[in-house]
Protein backbone atom coordinates (compact mmCIF):
# COMPACT_ATOMS: atom_id res chain seq x y z
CA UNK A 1 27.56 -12.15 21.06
CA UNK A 2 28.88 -15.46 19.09
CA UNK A 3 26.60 -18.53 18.97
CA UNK A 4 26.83 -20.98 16.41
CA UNK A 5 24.25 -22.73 14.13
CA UNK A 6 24.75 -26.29 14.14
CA UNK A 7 24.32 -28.14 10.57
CA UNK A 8 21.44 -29.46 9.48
CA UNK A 9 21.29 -32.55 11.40
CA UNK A 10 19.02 -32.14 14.59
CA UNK A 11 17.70 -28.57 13.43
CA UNK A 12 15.40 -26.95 11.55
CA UNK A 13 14.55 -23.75 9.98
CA UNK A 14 11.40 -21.61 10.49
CA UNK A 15 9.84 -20.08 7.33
CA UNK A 16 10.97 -16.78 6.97
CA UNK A 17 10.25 -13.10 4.77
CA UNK A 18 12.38 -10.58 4.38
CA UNK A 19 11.60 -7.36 2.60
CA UNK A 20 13.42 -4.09 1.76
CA UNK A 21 10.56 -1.92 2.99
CA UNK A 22 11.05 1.63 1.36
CA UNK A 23 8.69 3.59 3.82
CA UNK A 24 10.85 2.74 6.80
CA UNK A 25 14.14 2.62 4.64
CA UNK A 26 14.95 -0.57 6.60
CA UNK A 27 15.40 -4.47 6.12
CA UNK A 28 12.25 -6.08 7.59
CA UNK A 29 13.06 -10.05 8.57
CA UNK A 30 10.13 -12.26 9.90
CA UNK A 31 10.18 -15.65 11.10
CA UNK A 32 7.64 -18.39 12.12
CA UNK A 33 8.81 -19.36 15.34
CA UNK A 34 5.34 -20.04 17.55
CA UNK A 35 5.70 -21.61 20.63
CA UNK A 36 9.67 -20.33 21.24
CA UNK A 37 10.12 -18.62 24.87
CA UNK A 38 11.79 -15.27 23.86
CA UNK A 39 14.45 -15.41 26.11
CA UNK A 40 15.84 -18.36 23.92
CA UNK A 41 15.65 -16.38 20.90
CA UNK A 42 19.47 -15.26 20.05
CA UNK A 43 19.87 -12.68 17.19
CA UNK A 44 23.43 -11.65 15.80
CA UNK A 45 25.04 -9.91 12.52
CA UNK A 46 28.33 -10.53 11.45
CA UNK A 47 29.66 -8.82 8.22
CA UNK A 48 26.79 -9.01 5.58
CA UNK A 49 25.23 -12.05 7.69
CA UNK A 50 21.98 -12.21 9.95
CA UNK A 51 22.16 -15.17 12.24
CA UNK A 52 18.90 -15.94 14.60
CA UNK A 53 18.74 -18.96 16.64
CA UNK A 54 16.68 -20.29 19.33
CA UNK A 55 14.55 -23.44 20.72
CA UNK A 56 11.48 -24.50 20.48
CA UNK A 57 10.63 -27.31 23.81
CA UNK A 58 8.02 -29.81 23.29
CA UNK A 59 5.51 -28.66 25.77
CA UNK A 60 2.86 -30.70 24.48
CA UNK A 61 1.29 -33.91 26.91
CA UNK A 62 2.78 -36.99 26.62
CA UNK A 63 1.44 -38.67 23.21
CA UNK A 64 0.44 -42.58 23.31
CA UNK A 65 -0.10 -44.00 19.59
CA UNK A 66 1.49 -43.34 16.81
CA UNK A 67 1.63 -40.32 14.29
CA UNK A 68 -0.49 -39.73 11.55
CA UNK A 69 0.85 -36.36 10.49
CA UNK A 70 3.91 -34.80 12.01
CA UNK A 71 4.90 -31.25 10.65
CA UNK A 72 5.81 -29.98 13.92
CA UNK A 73 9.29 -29.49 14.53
CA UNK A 74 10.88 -28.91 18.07
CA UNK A 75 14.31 -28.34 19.25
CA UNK A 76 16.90 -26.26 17.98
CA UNK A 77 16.29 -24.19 15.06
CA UNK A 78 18.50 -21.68 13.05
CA UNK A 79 18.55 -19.28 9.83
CA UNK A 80 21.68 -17.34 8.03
CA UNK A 81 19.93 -14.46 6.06
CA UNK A 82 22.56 -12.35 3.88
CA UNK A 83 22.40 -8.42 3.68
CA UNK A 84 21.79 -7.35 0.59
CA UNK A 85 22.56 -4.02 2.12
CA UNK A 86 24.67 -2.58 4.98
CA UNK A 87 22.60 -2.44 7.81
CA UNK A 88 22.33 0.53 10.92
CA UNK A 89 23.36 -1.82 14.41
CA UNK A 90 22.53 0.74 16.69
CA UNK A 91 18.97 1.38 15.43
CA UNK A 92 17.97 -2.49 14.31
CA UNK A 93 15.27 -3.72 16.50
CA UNK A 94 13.06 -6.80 17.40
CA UNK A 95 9.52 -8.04 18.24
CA UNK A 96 7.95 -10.81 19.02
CA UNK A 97 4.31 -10.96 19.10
CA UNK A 98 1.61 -13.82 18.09
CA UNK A 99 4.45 -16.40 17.01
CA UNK A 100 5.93 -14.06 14.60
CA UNK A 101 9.19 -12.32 15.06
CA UNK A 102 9.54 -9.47 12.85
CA UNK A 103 13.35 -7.69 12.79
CA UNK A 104 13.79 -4.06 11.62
CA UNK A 105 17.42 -3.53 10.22
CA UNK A 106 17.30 -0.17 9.37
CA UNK A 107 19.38 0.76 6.19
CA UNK A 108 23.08 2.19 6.56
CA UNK A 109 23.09 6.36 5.52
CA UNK A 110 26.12 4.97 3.63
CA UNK A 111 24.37 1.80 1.47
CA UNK A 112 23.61 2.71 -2.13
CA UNK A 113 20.50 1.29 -3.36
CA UNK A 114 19.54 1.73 -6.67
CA UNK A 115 15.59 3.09 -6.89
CA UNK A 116 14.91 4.11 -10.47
CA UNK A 117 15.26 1.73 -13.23
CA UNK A 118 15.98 2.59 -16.46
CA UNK A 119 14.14 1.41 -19.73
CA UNK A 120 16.24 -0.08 -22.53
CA UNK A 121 15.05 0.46 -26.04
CA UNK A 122 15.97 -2.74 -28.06
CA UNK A 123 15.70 -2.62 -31.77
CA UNK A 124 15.32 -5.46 -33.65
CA UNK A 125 15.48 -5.18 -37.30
CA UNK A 126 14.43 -7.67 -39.98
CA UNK A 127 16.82 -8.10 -42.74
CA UNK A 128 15.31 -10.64 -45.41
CA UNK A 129 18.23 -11.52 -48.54
């Protein structure tokens, strides 16, 4: 599937987390995207890129006045999220439930992540003349 995100003009970008969750050895991506129909929701990798698009319609009754506060944003929306990992296609999943959609990009058998960390022993040594 190829879509493209448009720039920054006439756009915007839903918060987002993303997490390397160890239990589920998988890349967990969620977004804020309340009020988006799924069906516009468009989600697509390409080399060590996650793409996710979509639109959010103003559905809201026709306002008279003006604005005192105006956070919400409608319209198109897009994020790029790089893989710090190599990612499993055929087992990455998606759901979208209270406003949130959470992705599950499950963690090539082939990626090497590094788990233990290694102490370094500095020594520092005074040396008065």
């Amino acid at each position: 599937m190829e879509f493209v995100i448009r720039g920054r003009c006439g756009r915007f970008e839903p918060n987002a987390d993303a997490f390397l969750d160890e239990e589920q050895g998988a890349l967990v991506v969620t977004l804020e995207v309340a009020g988006v129909a799924p069906d516009s929701i468009r989600l697509a990798v390409e080399a060590d890129r996650l793409l996710v698009a979509g639109r959010r319609l103003d559905t809201l009754p026709q306002r008279r006045g003006s604005f005192v506060l105006k956070e919400i944003a409608f319209g198109e929306f897009g994020r790029e999220f790089t893989l710090p990992v190599p990612v499993d296609l055929e087992r990455t999943s998606a759901t979208y439930l209270d406003g949130l959609l959470s992705i599950v990009l499950p963690i090539a058998a082939t990626a090497y992540i590094p788990t233990a960390r290694n102490d370094v022993r500095i020594i520092v040594q005074r040396i008065v003349i």
